[in-house]
N, C-alpha and C. Protein backbone atom coordinates (compact mmCIF):
# COMPACT_ATOMS: atom_id res chain seq x y z
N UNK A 1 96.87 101.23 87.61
CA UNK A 1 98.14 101.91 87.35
C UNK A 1 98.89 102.14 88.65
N UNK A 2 100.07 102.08 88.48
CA UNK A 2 100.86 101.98 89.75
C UNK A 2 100.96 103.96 90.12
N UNK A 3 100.73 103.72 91.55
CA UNK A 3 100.68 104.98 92.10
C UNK A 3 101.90 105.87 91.60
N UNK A 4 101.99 107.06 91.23
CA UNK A 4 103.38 107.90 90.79
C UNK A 4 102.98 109.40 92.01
N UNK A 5 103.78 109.76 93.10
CA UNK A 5 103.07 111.45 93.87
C UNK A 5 104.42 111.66 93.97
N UNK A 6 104.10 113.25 94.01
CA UNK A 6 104.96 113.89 93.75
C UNK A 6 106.07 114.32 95.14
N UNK A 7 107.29 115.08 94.88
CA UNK A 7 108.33 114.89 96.32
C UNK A 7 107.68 115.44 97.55
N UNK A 8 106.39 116.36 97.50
CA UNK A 8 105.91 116.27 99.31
C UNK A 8 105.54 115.27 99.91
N UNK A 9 105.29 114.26 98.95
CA UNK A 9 104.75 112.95 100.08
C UNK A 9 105.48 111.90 99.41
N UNK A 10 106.93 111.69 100.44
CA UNK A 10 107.53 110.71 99.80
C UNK A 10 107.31 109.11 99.48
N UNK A 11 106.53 108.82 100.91
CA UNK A 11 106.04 107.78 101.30
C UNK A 11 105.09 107.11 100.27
N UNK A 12 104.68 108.00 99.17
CA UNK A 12 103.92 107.52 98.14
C UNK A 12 104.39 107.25 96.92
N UNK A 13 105.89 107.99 96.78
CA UNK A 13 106.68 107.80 95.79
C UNK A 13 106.58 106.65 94.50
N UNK A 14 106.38 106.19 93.73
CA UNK A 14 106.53 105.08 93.33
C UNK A 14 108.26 104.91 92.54
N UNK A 15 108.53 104.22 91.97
CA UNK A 15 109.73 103.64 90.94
C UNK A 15 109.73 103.69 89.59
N UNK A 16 110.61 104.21 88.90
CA UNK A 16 110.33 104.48 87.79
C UNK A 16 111.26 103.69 87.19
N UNK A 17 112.28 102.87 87.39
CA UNK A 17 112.99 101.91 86.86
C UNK A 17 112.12 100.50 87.63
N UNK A 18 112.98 99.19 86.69
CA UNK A 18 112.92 98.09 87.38
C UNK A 18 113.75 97.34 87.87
N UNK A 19 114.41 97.39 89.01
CA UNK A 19 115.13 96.66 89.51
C UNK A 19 115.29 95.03 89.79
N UNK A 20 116.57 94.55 89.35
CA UNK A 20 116.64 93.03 88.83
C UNK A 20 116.94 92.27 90.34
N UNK A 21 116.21 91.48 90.47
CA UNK A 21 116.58 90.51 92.31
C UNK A 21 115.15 90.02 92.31
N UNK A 22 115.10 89.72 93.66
CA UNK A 22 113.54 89.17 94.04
C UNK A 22 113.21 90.24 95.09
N UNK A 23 111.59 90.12 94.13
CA UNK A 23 110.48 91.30 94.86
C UNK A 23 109.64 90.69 95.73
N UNK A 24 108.78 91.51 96.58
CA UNK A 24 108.04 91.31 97.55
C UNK A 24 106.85 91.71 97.39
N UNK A 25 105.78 91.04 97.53
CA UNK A 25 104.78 91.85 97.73
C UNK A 25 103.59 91.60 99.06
N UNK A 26 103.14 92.65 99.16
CA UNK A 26 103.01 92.97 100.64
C UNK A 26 101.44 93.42 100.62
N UNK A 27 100.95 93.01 101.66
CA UNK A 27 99.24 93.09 101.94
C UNK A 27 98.98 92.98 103.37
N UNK A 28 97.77 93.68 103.94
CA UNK A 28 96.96 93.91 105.22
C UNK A 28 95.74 93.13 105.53
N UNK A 29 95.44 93.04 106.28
CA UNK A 29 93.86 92.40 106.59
C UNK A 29 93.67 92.51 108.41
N UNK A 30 92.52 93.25 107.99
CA UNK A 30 91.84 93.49 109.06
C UNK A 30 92.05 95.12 109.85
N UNK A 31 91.98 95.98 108.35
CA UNK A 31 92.23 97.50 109.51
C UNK A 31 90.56 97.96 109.60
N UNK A 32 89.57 97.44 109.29
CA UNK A 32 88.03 97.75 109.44
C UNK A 32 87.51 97.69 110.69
N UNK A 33 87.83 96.30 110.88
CA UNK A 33 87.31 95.24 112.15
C UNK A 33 87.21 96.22 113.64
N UNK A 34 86.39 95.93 114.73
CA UNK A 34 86.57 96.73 116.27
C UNK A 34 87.23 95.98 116.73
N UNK A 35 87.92 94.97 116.29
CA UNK A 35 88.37 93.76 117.53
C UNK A 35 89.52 93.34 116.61
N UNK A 36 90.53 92.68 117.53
CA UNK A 36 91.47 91.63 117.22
C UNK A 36 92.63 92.78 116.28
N UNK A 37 94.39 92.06 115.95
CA UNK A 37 94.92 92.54 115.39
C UNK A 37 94.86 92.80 114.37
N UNK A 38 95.61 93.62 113.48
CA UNK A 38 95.72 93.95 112.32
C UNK A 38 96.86 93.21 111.90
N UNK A 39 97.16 92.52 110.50
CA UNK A 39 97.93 91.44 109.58
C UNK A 39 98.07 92.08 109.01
N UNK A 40 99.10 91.78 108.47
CA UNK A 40 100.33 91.75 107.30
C UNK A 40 101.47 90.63 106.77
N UNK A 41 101.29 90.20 105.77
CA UNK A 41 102.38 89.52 104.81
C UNK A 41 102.81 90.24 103.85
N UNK A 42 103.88 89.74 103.58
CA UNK A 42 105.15 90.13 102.88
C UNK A 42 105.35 88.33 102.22
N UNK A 43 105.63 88.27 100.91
CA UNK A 43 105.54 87.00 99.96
C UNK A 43 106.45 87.32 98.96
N UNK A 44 107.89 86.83 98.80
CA UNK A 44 108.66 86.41 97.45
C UNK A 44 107.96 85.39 96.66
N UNK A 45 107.58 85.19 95.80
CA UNK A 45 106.80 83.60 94.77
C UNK A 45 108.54 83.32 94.29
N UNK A 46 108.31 82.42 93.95
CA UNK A 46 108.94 81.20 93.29
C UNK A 46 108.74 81.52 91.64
N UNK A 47 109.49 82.05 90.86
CA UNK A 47 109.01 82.34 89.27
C UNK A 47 109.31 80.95 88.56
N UNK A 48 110.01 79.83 89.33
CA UNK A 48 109.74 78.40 88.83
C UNK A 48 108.57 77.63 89.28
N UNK A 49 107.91 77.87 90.22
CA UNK A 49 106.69 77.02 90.86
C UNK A 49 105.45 78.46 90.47
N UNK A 50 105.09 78.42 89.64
CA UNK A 50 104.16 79.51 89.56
C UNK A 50 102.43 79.06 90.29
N UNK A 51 102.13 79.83 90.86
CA UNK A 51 100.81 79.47 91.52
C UNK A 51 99.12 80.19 90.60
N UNK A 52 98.77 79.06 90.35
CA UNK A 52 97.21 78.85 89.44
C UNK A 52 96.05 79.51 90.66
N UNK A 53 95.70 80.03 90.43
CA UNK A 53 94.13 80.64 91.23
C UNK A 53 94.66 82.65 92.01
N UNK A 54 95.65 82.64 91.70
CA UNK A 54 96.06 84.28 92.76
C UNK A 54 95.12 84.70 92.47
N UNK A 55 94.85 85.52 93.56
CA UNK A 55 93.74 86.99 93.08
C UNK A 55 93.54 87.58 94.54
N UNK A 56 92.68 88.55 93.88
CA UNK A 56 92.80 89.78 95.81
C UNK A 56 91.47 88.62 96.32
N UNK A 57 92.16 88.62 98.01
CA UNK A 57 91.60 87.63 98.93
C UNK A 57 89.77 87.59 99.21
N UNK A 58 89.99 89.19 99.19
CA UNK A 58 88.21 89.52 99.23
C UNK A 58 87.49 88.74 98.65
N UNK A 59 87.64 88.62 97.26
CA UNK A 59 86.66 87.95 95.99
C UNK A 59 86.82 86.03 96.33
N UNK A 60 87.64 85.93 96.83
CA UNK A 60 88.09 84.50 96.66
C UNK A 60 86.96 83.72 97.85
N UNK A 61 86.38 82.87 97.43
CA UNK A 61 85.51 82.10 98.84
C UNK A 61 86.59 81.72 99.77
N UNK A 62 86.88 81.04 100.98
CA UNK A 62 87.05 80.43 102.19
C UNK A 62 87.60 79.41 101.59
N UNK A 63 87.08 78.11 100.86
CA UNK A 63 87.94 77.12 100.33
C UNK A 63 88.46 77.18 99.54
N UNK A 64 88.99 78.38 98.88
CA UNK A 64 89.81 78.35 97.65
C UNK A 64 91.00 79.15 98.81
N UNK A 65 90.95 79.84 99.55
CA UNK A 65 91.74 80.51 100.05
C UNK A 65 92.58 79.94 101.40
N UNK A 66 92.11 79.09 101.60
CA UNK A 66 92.59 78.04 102.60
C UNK A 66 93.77 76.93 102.07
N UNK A 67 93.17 76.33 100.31
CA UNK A 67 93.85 75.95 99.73
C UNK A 67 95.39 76.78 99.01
N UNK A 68 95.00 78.04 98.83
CA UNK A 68 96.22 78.99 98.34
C UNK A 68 96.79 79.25 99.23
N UNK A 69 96.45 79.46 100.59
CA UNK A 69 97.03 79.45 101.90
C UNK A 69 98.42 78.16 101.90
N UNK A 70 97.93 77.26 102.22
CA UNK A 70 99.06 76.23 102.28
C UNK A 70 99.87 76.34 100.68
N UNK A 71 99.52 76.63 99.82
CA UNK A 71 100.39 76.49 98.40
C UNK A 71 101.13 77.37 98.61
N UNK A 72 100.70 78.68 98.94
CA UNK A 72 101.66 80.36 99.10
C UNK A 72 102.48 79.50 99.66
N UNK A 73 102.47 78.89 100.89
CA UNK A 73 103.74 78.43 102.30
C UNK A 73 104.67 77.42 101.52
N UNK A 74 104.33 76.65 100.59
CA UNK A 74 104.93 75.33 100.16
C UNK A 74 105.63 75.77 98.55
N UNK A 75 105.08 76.82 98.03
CA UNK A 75 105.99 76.76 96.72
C UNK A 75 106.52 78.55 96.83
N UNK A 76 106.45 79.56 97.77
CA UNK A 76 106.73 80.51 97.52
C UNK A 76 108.53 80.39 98.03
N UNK A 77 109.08 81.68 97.79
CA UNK A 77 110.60 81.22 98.22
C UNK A 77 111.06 81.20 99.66
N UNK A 78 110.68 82.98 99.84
CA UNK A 78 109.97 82.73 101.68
C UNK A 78 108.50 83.82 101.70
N UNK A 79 107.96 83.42 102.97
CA UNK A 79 107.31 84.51 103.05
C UNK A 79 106.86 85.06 104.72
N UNK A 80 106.38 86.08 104.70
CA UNK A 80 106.55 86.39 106.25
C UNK A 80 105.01 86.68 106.99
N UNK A 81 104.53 86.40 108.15
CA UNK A 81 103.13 87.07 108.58
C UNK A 81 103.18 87.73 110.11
N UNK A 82 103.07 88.91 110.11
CA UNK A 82 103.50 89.23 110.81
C UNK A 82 102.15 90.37 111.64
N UNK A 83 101.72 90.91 112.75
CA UNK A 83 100.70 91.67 113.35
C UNK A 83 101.28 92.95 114.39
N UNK A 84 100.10 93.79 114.71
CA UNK A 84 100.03 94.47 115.46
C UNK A 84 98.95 94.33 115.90
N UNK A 85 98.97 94.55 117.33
CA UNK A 85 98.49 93.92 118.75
C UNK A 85 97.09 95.18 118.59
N UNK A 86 96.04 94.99 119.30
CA UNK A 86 95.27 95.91 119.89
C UNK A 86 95.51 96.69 120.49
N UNK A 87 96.41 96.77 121.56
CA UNK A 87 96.76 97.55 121.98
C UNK A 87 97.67 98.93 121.04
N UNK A 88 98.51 98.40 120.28
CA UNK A 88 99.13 98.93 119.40
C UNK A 88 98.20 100.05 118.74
N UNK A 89 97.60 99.04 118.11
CA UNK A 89 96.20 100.13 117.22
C UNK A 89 95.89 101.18 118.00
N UNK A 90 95.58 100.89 119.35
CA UNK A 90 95.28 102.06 120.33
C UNK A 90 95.83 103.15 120.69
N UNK A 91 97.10 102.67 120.59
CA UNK A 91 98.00 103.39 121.02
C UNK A 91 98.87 104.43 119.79
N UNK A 92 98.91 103.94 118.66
CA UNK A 92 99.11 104.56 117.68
C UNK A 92 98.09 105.13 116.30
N UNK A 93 97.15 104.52 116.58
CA UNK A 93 96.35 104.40 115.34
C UNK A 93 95.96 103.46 114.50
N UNK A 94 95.16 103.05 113.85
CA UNK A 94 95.07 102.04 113.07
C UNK A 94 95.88 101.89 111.70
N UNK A 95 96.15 103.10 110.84
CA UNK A 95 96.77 103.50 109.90
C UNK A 95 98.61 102.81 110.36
N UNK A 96 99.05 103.87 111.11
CA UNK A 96 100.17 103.80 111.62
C UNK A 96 100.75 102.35 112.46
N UNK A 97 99.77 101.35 112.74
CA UNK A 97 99.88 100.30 113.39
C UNK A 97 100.05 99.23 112.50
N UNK A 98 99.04 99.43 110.95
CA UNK A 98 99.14 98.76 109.40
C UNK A 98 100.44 99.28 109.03
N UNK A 99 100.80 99.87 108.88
CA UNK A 99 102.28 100.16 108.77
C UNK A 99 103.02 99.48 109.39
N UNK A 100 102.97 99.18 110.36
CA UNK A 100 104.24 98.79 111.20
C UNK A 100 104.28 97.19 111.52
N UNK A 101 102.88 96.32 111.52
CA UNK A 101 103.07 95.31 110.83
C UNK A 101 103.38 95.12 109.18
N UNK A 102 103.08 95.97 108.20
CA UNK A 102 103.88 95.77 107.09
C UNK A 102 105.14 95.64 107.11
N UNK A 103 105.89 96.44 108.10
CA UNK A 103 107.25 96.47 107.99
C UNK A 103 108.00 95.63 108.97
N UNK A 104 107.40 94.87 109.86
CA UNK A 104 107.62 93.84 110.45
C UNK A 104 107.63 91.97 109.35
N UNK A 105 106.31 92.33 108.62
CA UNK A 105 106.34 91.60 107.73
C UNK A 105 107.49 91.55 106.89
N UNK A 106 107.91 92.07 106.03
CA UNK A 106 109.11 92.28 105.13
C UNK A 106 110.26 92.41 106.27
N UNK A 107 110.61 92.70 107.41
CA UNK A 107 111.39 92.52 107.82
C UNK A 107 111.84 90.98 108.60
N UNK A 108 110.67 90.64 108.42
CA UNK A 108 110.63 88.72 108.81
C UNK A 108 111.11 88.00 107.69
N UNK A 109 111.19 88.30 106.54
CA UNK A 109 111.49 87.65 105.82
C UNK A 109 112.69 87.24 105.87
N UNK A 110 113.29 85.19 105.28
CA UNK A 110 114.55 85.03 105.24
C UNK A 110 115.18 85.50 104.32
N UNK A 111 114.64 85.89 103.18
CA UNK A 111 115.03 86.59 101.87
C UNK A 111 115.23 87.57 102.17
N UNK A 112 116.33 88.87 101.68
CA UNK A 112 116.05 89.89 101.30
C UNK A 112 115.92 90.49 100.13
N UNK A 113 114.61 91.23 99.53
CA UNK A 113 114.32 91.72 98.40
C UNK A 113 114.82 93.03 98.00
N UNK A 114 114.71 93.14 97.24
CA UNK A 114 115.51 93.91 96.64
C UNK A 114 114.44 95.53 96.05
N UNK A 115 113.44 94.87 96.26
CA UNK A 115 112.40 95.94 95.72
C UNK A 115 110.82 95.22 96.60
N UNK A 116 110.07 96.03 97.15
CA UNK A 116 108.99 95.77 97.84
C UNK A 116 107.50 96.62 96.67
N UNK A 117 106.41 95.38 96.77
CA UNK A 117 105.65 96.37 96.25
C UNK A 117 104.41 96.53 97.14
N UNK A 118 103.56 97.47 97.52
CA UNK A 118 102.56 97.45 98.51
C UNK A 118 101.13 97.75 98.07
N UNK A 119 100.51 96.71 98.64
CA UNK A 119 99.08 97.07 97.81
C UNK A 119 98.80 98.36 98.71
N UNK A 120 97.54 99.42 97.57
CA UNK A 120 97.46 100.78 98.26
C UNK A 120 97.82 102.19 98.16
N UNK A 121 98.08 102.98 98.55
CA UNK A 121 98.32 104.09 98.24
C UNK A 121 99.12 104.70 99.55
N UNK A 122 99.47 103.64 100.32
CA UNK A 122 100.38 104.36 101.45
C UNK A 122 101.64 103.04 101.81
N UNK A 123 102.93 103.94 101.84
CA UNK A 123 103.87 102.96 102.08
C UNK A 123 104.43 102.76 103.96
N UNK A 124 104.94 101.59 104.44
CA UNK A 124 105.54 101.50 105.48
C UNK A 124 106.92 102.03 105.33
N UNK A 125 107.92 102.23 106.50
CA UNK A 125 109.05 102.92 106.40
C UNK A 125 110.20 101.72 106.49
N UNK A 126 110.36 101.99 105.26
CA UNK A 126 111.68 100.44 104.81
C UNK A 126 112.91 100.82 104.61
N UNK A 127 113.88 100.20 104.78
CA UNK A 127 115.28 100.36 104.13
C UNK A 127 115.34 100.14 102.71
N UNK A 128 114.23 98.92 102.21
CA UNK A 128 114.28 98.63 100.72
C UNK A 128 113.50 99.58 99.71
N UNK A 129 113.84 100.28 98.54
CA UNK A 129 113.17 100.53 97.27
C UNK A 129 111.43 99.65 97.36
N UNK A 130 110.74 100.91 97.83
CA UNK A 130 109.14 100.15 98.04
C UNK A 130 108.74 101.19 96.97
N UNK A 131 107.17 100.49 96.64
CA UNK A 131 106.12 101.27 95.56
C UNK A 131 104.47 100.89 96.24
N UNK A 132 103.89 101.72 96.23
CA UNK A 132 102.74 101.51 96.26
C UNK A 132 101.69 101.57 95.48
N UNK A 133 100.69 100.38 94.90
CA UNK A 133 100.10 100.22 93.89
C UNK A 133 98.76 100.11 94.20
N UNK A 134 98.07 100.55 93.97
CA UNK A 134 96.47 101.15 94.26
C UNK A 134 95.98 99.41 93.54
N UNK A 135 95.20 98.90 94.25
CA UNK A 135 94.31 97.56 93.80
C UNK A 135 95.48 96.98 93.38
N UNK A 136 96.62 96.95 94.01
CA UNK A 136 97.40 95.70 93.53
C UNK A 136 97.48 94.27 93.95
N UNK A 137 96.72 93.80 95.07
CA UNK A 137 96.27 92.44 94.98
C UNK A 137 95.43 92.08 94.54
N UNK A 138 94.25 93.05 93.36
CA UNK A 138 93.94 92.37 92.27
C UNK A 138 95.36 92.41 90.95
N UNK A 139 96.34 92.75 90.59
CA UNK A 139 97.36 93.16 89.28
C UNK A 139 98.51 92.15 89.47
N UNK A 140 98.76 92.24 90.71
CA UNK A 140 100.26 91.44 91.25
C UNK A 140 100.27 90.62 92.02
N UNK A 141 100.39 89.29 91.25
CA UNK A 141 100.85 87.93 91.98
C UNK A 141 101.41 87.98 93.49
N UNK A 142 102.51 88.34 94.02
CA UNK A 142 103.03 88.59 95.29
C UNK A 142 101.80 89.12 95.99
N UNK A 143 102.11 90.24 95.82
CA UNK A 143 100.64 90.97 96.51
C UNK A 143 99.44 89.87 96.49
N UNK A 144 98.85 89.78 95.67
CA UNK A 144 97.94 88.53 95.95
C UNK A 144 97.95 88.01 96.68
N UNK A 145 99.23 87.20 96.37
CA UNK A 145 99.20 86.13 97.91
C UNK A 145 99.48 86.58 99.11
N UNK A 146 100.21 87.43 99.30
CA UNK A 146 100.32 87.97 100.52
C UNK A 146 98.94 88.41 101.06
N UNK A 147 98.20 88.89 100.34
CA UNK A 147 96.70 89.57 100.56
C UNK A 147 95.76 87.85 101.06
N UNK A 148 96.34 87.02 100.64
CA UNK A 148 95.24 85.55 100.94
C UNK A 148 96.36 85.62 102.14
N UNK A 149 97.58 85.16 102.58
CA UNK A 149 98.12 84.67 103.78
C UNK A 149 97.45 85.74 105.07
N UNK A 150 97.49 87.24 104.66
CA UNK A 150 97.20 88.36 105.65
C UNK A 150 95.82 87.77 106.14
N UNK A 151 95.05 87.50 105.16
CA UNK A 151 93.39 87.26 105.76
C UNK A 151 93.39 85.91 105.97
N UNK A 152 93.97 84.92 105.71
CA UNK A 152 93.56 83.70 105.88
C UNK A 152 93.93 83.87 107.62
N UNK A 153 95.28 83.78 107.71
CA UNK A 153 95.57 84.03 109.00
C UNK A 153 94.67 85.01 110.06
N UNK A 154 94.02 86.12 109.38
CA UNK A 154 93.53 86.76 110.65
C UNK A 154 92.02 86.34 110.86
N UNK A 155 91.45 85.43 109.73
CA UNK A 155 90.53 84.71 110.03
C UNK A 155 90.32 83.83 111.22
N UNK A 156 91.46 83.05 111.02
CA UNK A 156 92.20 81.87 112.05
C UNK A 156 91.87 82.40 113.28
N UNK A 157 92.82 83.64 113.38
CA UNK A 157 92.87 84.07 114.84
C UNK A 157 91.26 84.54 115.27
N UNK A 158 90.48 84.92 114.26
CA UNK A 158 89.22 85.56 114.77
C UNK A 158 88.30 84.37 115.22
N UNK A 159 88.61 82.76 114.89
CA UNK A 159 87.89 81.57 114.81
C UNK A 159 88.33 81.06 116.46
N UNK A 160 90.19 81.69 116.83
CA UNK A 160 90.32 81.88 118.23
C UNK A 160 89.93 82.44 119.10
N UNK A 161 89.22 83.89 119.23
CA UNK A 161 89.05 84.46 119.62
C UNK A 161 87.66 84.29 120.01
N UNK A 162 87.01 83.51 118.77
CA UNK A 162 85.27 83.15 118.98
C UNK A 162 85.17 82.01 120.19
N UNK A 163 86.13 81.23 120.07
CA UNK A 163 86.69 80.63 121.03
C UNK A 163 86.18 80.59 122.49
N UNK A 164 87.10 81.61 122.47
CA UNK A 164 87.64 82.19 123.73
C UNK A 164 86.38 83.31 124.41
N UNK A 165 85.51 84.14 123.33
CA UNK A 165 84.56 84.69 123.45
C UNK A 165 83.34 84.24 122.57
N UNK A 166 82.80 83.29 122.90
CA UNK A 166 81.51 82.93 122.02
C UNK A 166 80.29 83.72 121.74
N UNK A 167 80.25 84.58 122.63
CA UNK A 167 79.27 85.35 123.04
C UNK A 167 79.17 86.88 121.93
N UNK A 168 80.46 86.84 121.01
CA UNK A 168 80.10 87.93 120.45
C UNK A 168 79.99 87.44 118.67
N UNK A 169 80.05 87.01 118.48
CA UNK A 169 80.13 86.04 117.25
C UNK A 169 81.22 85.76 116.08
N UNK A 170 82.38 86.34 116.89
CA UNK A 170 83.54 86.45 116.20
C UNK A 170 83.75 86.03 114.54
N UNK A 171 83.19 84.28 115.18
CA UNK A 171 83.56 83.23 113.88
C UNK A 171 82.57 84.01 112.73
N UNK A 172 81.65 84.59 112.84
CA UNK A 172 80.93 85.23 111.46
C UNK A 172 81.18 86.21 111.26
N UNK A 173 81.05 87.46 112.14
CA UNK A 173 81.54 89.01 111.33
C UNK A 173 83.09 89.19 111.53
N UNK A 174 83.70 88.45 111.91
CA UNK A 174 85.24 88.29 112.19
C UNK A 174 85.92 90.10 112.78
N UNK A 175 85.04 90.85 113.70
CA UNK A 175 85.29 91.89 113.86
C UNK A 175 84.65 93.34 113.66
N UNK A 176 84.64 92.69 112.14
CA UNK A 176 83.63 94.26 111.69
C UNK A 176 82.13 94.27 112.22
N UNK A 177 82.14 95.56 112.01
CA UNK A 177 80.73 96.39 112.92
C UNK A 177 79.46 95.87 112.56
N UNK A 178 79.21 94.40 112.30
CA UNK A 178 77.53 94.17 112.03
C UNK A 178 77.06 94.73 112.75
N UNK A 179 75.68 94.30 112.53
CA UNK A 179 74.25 94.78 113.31
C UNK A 179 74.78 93.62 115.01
N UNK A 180 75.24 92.36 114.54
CA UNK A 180 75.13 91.13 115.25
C UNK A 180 75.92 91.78 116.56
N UNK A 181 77.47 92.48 116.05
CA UNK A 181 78.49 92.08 116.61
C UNK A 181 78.18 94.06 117.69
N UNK A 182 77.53 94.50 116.71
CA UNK A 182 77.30 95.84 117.76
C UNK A 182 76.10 95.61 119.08
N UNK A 183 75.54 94.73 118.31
CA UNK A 183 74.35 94.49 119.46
C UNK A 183 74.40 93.06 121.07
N UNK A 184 75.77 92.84 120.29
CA UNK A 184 76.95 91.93 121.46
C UNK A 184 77.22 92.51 122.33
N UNK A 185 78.04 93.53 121.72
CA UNK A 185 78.99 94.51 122.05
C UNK A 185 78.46 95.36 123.41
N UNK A 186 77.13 95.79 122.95
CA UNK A 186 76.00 96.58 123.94
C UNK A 186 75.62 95.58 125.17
N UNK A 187 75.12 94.53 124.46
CA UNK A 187 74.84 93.34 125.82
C UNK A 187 75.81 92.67 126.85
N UNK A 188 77.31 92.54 126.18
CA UNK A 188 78.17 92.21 126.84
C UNK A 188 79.66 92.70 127.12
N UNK A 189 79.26 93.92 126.87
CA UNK A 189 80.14 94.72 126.85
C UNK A 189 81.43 94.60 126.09
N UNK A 190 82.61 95.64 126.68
CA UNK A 190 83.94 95.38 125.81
C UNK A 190 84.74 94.44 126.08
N UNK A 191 85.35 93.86 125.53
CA UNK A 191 86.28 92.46 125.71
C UNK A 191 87.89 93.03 125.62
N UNK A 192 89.08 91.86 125.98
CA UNK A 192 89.98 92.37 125.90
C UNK A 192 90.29 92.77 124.49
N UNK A 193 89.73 92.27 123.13
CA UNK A 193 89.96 91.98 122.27
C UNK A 193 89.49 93.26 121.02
N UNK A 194 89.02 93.99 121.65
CA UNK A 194 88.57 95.08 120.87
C UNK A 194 89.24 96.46 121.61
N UNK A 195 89.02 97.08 120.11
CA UNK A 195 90.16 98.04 120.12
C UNK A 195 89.13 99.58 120.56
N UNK A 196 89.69 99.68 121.63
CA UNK A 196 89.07 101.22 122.38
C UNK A 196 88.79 102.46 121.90
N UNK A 197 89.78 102.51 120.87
CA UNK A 197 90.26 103.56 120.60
C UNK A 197 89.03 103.69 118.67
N UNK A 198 88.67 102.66 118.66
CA UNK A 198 87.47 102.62 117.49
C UNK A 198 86.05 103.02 117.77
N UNK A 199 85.70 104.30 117.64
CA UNK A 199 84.57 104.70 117.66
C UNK A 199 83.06 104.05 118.53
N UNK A 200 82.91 103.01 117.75
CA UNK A 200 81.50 102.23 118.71
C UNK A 200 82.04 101.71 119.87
N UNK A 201 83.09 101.70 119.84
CA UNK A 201 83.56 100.68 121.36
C UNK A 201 83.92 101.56 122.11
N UNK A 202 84.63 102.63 121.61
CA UNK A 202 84.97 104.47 122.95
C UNK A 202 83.44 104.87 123.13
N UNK A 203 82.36 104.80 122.31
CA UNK A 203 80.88 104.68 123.08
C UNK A 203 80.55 103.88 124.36
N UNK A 204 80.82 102.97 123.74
CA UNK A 204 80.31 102.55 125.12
C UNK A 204 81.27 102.26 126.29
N UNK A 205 82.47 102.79 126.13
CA UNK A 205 83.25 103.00 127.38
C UNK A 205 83.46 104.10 127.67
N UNK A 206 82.84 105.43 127.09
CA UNK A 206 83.07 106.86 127.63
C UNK A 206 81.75 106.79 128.83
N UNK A 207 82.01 107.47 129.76
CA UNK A 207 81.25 108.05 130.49
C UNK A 207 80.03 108.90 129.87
């Protein structure tokens, strides 16, 4: 059910009409992870090219999502991917940093929509009529895909980053706190790529 809160927290507001134009829907990936940015897309679909397989990115394997990856780009109308830096996260928060690539996302877009919907229970600060819908990249197509472009992409970058740092195992826990990637972490300390300001990693850089 789509989120409805009441006027102290506007930001959660939802819509109680439906407004006629093209909608957006909007998804995150990667606010768990100690390392690397946080993603966001923003996705208009195409209601003439309709896309076969959507669903929230989590559940979906690697080759189905690689494949919806390039389809989102080739039949949607536009769509946008957009991040916040590590440093960012640091500097603002992780919450507040997912925000602000959301709204970078939708603000990349060549389209403008007319109504935004956000998977979740917390909105970014838009000029457009937004809603936030609790598990809505499992309910809503847009959202969906935006939820596969957000992670496909920050996969990518984490497959760069393994790269660039082999030593911590990027390409498998893509960030989040395994056993693997904490016991890296301890042996080879902090990298540029992880975020300070996340608990196990201010361990081992506090005094």
């Amino acid at each position: 059910m789509r989120s409805r809160k009441s006027l102290p927290e506007p930001e959660q507001l939802g819509l109680s009409w439906v407004v006629p134009g093209l909608v957006a829907g909007v998804d995150e990936a990667g606010r768990g992870p100690l390392a690397g940015p946080v993603v966001a897309a923003a996705v208009i679909l195409d209601p003439e090219q309709p896309i076969q397989g959507l669903g929230d990115s989590k559940v979906l394997n690697e080759k189905k999502r690689e494949r919806l990856f390039d389809e989102i780009r080739a039949k949607s109308l536009c769509c946008c991917i957009a991040e916040a830096t590590v440093e960012e996260i640091d500097r603002i928060n992780i919450l507040q940093a997912t925000m602000l690539a959301m709204r970078r996302a939708v603000e990349g877009l060549r389209l403008k929509p007319v109504q935004v919907l956000v998977d979740g229970n917390r909105l970014p600060v838009l000029k457009i009529p937004a809603e936030a819908i609790v598990k809505g990249d499992a309910k809503v197509p847009a959202i969906s895909a935006a939820s596969i472009l957000a992670k496909v992409h920050r996969d990518r970058l984490c497959l760069a980053m393994h790269e660039a740092h082999p030593e911590y195992g990027f390409a498998t826990h893509k960030g989040y706190p395994t056993a693997e990637h904490l016991a890296a972490l301890r042996q080879h300390g902090v990298s540029g790529w992880h975020r300070r300001s996340f608990a196990p990693v201010r361990e081992l850089i506090t005094p």
